[in-house]
PDB file of N, CA and C in Angstrom:
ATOM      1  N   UNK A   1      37.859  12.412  14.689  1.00  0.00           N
ATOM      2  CA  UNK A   1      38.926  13.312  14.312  1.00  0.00           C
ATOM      3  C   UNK A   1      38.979  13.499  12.787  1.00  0.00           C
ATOM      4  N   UNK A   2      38.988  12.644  12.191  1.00  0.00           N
ATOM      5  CA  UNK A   2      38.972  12.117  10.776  1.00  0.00           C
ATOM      6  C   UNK A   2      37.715  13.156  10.176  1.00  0.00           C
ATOM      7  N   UNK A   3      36.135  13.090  10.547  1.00  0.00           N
ATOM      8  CA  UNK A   3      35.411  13.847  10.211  1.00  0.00           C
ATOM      9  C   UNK A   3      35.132  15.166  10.573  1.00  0.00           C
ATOM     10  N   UNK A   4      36.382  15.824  11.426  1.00  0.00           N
ATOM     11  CA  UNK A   4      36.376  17.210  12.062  1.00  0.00           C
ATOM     12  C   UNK A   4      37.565  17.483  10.929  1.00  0.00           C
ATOM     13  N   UNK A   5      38.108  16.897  10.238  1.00  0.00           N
ATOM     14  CA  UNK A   5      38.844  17.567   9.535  1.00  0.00           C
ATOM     15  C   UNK A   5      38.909  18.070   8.096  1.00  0.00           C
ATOM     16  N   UNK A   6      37.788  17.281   7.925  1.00  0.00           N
ATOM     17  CA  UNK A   6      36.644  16.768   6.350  1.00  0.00           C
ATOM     18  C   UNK A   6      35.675  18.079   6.130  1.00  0.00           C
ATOM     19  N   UNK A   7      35.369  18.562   7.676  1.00  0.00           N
ATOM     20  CA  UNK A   7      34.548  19.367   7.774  1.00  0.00           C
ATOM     21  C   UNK A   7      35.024  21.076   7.472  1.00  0.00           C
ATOM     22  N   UNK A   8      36.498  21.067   8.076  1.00  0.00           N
ATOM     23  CA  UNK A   8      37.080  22.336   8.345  1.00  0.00           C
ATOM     24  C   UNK A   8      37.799  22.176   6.815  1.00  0.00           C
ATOM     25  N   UNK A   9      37.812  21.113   6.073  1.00  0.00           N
ATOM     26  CA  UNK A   9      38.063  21.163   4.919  1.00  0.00           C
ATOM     27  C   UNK A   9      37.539  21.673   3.962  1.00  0.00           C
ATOM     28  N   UNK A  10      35.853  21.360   3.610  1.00  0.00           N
ATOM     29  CA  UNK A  10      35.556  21.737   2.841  1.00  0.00           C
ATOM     30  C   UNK A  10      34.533  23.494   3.440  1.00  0.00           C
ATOM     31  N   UNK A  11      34.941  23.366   4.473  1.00  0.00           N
ATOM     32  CA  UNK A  11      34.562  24.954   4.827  1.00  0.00           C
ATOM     33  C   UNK A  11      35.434  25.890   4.173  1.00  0.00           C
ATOM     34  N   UNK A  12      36.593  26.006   4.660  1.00  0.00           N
ATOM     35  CA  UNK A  12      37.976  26.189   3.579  1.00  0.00           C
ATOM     36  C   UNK A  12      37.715  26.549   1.815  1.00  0.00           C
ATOM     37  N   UNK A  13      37.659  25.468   1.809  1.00  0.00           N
ATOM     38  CA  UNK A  13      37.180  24.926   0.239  1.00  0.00           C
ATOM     39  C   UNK A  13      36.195  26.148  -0.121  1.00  0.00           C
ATOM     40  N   UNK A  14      34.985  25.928   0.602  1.00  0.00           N
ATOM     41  CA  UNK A  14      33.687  26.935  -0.492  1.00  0.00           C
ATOM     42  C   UNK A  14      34.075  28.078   0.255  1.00  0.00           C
ATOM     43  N   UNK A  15      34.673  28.676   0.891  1.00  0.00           N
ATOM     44  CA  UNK A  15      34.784  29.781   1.629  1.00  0.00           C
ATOM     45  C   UNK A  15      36.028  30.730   0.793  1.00  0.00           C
ATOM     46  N   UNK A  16      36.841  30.019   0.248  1.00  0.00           N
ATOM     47  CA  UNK A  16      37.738  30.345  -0.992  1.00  0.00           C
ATOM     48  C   UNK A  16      37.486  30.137  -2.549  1.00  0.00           C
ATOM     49  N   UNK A  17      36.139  29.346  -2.841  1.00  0.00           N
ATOM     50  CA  UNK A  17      36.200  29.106  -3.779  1.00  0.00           C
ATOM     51  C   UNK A  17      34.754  29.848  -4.376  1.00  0.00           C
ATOM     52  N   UNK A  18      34.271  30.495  -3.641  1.00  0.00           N
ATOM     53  CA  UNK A  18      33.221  31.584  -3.835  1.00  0.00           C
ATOM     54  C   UNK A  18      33.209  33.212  -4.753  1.00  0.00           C
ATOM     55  N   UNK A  19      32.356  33.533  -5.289  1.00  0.00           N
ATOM     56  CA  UNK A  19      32.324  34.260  -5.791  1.00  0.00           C
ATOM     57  C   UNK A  19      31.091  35.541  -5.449  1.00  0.00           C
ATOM     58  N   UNK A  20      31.417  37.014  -5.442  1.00  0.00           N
ATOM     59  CA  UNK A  20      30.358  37.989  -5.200  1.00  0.00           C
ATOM     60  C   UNK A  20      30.374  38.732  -6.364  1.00  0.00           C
ATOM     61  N   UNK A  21      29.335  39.309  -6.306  1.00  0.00           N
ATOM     62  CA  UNK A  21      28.769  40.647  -7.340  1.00  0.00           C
ATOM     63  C   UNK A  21      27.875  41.452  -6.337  1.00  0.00           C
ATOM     64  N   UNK A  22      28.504  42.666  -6.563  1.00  0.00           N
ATOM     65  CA  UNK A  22      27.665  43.717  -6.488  1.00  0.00           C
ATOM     66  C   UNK A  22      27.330  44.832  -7.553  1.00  0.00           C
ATOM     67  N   UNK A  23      25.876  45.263  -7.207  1.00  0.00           N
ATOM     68  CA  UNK A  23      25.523  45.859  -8.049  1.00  0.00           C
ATOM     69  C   UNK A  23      24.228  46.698  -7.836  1.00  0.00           C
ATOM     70  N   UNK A  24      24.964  48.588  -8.286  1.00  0.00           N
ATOM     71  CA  UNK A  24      23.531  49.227  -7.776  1.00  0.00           C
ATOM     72  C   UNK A  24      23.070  50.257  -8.991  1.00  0.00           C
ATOM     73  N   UNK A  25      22.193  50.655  -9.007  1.00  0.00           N
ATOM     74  CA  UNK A  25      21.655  51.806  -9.725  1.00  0.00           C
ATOM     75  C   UNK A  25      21.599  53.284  -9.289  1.00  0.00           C
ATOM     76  N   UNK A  26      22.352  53.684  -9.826  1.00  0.00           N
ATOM     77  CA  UNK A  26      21.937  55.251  -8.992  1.00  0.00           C
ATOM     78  C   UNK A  26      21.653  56.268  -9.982  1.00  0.00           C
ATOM     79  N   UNK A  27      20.366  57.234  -9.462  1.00  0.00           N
ATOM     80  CA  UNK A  27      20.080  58.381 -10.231  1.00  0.00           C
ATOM     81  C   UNK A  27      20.508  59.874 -10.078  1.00  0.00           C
ATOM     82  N   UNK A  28      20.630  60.913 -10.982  1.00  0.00           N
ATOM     83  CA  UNK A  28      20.651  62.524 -10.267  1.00  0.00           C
ATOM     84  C   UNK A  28      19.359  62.840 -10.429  1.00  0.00           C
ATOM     85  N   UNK A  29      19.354  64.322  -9.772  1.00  0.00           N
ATOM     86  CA  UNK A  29      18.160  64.882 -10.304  1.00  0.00           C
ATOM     87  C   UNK A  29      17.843  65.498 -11.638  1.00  0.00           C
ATOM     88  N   UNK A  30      18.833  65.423 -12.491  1.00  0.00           N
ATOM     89  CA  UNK A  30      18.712  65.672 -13.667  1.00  0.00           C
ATOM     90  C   UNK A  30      18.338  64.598 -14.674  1.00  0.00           C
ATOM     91  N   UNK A  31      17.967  63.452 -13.260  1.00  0.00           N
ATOM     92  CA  UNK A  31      17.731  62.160 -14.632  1.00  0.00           C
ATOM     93  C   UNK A  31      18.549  60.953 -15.122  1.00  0.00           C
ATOM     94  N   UNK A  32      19.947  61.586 -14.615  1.00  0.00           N
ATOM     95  CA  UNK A  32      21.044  60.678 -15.459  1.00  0.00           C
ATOM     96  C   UNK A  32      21.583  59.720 -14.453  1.00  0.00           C
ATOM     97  N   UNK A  33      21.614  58.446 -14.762  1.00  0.00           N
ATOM     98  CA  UNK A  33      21.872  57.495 -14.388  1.00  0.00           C
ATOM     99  C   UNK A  33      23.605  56.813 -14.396  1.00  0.00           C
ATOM    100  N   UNK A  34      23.867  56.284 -13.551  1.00  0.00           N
ATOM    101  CA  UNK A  34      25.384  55.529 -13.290  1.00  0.00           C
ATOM    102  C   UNK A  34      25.024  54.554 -12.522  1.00  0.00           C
ATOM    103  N   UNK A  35      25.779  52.996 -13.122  1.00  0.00           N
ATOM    104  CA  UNK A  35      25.625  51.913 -12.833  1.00  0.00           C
ATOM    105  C   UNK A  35      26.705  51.334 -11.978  1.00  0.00           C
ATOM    106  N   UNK A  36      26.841  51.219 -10.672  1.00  0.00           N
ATOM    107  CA  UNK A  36      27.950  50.530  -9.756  1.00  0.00           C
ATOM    108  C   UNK A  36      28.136  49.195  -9.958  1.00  0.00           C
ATOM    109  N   UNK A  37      29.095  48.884 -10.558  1.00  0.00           N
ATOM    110  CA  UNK A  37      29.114  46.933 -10.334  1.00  0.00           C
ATOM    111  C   UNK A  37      30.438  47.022  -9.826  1.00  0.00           C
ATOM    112  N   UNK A  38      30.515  45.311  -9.327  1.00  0.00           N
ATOM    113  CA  UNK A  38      32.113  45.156  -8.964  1.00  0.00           C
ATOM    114  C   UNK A  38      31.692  43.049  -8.739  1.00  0.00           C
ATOM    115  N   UNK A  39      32.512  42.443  -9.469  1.00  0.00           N
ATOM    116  CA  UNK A  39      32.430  41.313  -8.816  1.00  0.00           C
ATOM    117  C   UNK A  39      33.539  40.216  -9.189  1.00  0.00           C
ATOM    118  N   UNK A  40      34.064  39.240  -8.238  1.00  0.00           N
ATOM    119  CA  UNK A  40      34.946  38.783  -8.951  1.00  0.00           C
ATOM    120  C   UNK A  40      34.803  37.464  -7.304  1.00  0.00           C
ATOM    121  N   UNK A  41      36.185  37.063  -7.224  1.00  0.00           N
ATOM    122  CA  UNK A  41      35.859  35.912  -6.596  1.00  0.00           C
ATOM    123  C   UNK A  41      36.431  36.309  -4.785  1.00  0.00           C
ATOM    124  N   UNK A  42      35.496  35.702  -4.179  1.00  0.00           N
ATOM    125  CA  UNK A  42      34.928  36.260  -2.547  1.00  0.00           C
ATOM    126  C   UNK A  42      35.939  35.386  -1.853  1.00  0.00           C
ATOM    127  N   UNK A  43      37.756  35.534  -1.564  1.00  0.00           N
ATOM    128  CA  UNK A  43      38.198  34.890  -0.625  1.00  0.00           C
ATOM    129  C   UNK A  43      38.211  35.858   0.421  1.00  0.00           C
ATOM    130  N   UNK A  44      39.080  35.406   1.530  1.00  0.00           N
ATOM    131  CA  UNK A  44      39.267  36.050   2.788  1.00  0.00           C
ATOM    132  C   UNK A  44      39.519  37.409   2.592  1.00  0.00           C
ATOM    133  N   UNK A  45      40.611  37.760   1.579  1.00  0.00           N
ATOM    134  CA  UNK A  45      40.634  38.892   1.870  1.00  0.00           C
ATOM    135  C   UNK A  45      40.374  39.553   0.249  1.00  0.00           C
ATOM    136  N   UNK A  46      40.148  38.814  -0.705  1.00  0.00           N
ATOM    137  CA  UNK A  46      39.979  39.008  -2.032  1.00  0.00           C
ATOM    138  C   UNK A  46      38.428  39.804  -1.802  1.00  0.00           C
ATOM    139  N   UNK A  47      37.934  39.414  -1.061  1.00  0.00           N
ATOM    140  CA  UNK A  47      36.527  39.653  -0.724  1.00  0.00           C
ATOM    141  C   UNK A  47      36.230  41.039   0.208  1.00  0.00           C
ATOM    142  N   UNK A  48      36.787  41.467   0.695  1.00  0.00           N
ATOM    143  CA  UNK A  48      36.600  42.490   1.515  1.00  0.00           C
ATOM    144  C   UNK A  48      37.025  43.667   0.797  1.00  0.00           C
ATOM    145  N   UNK A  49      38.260  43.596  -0.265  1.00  0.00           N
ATOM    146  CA  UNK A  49      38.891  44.399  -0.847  1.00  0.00           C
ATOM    147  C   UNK A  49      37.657  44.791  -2.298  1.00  0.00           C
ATOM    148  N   UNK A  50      36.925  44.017  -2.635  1.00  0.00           N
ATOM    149  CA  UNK A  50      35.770  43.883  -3.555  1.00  0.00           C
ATOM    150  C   UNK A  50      34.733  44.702  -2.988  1.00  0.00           C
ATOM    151  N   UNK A  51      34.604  44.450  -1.969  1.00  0.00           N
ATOM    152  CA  UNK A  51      33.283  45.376  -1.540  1.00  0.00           C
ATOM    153  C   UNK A  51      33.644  46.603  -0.506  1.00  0.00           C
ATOM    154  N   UNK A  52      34.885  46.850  -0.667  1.00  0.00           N
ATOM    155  CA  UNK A  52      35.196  48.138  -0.525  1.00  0.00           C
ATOM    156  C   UNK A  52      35.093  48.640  -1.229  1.00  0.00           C
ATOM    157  N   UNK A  53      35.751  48.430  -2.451  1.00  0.00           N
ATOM    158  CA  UNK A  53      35.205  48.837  -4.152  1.00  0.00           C
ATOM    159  C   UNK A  53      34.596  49.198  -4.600  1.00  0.00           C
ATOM    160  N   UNK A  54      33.262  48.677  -4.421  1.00  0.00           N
ATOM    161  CA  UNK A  54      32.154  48.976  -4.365  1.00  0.00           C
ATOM    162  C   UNK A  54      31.560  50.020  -3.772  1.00  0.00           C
ATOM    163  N   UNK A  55      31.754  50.029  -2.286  1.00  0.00           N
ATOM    164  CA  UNK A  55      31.135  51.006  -1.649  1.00  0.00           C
ATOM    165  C   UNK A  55      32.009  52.336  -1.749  1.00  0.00           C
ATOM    166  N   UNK A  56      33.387  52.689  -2.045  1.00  0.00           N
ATOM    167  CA  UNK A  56      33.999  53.759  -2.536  1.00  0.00           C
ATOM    168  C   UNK A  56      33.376  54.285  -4.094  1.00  0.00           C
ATOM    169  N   UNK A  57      33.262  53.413  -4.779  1.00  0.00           N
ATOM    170  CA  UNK A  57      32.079  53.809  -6.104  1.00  0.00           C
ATOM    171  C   UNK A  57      30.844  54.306  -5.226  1.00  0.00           C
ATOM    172  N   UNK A  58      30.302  53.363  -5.029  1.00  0.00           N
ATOM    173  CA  UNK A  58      28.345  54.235  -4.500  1.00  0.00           C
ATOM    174  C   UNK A  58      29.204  55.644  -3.633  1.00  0.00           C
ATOM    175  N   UNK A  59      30.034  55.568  -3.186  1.00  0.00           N
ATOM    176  CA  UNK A  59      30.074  56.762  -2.672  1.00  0.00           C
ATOM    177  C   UNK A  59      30.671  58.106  -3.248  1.00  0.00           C
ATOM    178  N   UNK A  60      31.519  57.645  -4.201  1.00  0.00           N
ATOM    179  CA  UNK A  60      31.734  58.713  -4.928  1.00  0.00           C
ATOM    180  C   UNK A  60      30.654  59.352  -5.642  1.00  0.00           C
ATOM    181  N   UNK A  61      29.613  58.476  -6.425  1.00  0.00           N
ATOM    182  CA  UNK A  61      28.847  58.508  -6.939  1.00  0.00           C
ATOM    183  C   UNK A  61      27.716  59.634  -6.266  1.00  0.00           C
ATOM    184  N   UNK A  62      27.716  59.054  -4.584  1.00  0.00           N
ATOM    185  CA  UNK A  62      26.907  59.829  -3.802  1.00  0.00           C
ATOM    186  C   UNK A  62      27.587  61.499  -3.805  1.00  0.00           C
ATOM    187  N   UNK A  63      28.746  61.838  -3.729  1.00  0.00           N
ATOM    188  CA  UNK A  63      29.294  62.963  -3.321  1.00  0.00           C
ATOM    189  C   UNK A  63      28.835  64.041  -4.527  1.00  0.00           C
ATOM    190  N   UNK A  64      28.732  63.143  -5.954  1.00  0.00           N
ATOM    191  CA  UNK A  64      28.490  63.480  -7.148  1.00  0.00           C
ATOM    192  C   UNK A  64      26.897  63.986  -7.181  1.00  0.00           C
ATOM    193  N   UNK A  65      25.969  63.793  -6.453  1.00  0.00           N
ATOM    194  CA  UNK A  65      24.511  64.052  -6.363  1.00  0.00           C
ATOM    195  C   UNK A  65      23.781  62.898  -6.862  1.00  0.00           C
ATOM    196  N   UNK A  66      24.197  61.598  -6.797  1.00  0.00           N
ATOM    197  CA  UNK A  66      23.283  60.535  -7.541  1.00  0.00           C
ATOM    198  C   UNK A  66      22.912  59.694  -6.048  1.00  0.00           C
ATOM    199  N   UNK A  67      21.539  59.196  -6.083  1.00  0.00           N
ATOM    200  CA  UNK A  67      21.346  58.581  -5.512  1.00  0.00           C
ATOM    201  C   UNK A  67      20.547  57.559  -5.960  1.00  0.00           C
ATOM    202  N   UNK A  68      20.543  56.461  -5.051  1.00  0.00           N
ATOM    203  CA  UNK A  68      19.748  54.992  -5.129  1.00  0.00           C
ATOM    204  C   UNK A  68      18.811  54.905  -5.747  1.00  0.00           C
ATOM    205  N   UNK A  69      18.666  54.681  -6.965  1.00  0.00           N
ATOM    206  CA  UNK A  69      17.228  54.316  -7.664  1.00  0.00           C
ATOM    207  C   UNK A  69      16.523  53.339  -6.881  1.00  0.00           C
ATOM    208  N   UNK A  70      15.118  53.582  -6.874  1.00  0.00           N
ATOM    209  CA  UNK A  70      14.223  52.500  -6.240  1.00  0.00           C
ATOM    210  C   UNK A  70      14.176  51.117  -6.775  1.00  0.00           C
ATOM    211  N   UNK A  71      14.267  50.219  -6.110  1.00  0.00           N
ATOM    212  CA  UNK A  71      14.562  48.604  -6.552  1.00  0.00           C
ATOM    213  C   UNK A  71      12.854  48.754  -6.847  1.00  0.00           C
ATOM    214  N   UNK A  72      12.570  47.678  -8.440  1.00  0.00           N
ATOM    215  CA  UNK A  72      11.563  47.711  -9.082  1.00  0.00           C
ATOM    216  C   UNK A  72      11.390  45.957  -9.217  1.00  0.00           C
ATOM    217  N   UNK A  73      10.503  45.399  -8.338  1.00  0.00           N
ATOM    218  CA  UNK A  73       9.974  44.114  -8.360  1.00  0.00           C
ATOM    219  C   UNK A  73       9.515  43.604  -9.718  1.00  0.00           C
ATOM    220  N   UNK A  74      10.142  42.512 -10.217  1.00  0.00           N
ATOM    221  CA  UNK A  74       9.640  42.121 -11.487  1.00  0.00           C
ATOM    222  C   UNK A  74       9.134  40.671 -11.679  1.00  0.00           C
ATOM    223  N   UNK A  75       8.414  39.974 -12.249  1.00  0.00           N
ATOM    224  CA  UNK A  75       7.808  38.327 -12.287  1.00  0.00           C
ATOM    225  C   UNK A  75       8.430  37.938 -13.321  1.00  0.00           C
ATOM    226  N   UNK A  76       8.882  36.802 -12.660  1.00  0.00           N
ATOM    227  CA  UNK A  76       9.740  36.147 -13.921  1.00  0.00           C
ATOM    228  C   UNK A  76       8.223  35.164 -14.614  1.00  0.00           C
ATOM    229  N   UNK A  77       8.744  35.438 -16.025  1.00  0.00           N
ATOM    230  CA  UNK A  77       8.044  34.982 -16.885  1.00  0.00           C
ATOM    231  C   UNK A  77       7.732  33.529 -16.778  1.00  0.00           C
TER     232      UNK A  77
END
């Protein structure tokens, strides 16, 4: 009992004490670029309200004519 509660504890714990970032690139066809970020800390509902955020940006962004720049693979040094 003792270790079922240790458990739902620290689930709790990192499940509130987490943090997200998002983050996209988007282009027009004219070239010009706008950068989507949003990040801050990922609770229950702190977290859902964040990446709504987000996706209301990429989408405005989209309505605007910009779209997804291609993700560009890089080697870390």
């Amino acid at each position: 009992m003792r270790l079922k509660l240790i458990i739902i504890a620290s689930v709790i714990a990192v499940t509130l004490a987490g943090c997200a970032t998002y983050k996209s690139t988007m282009t027009n066809a004219k070239g010009e670029t706008v950068t989507c970020e949003a990040s801050g800390k990922s609770g229950f509902i702190t977290g859902h309200y964040l990446r709504q955020g987000f996706e209301d940006y990429v989408s405005a962004a989209k309505i605007q004519g910009f779209r997804e720049a291609p993700q560009v693979a890089t080697k870390p040094e």
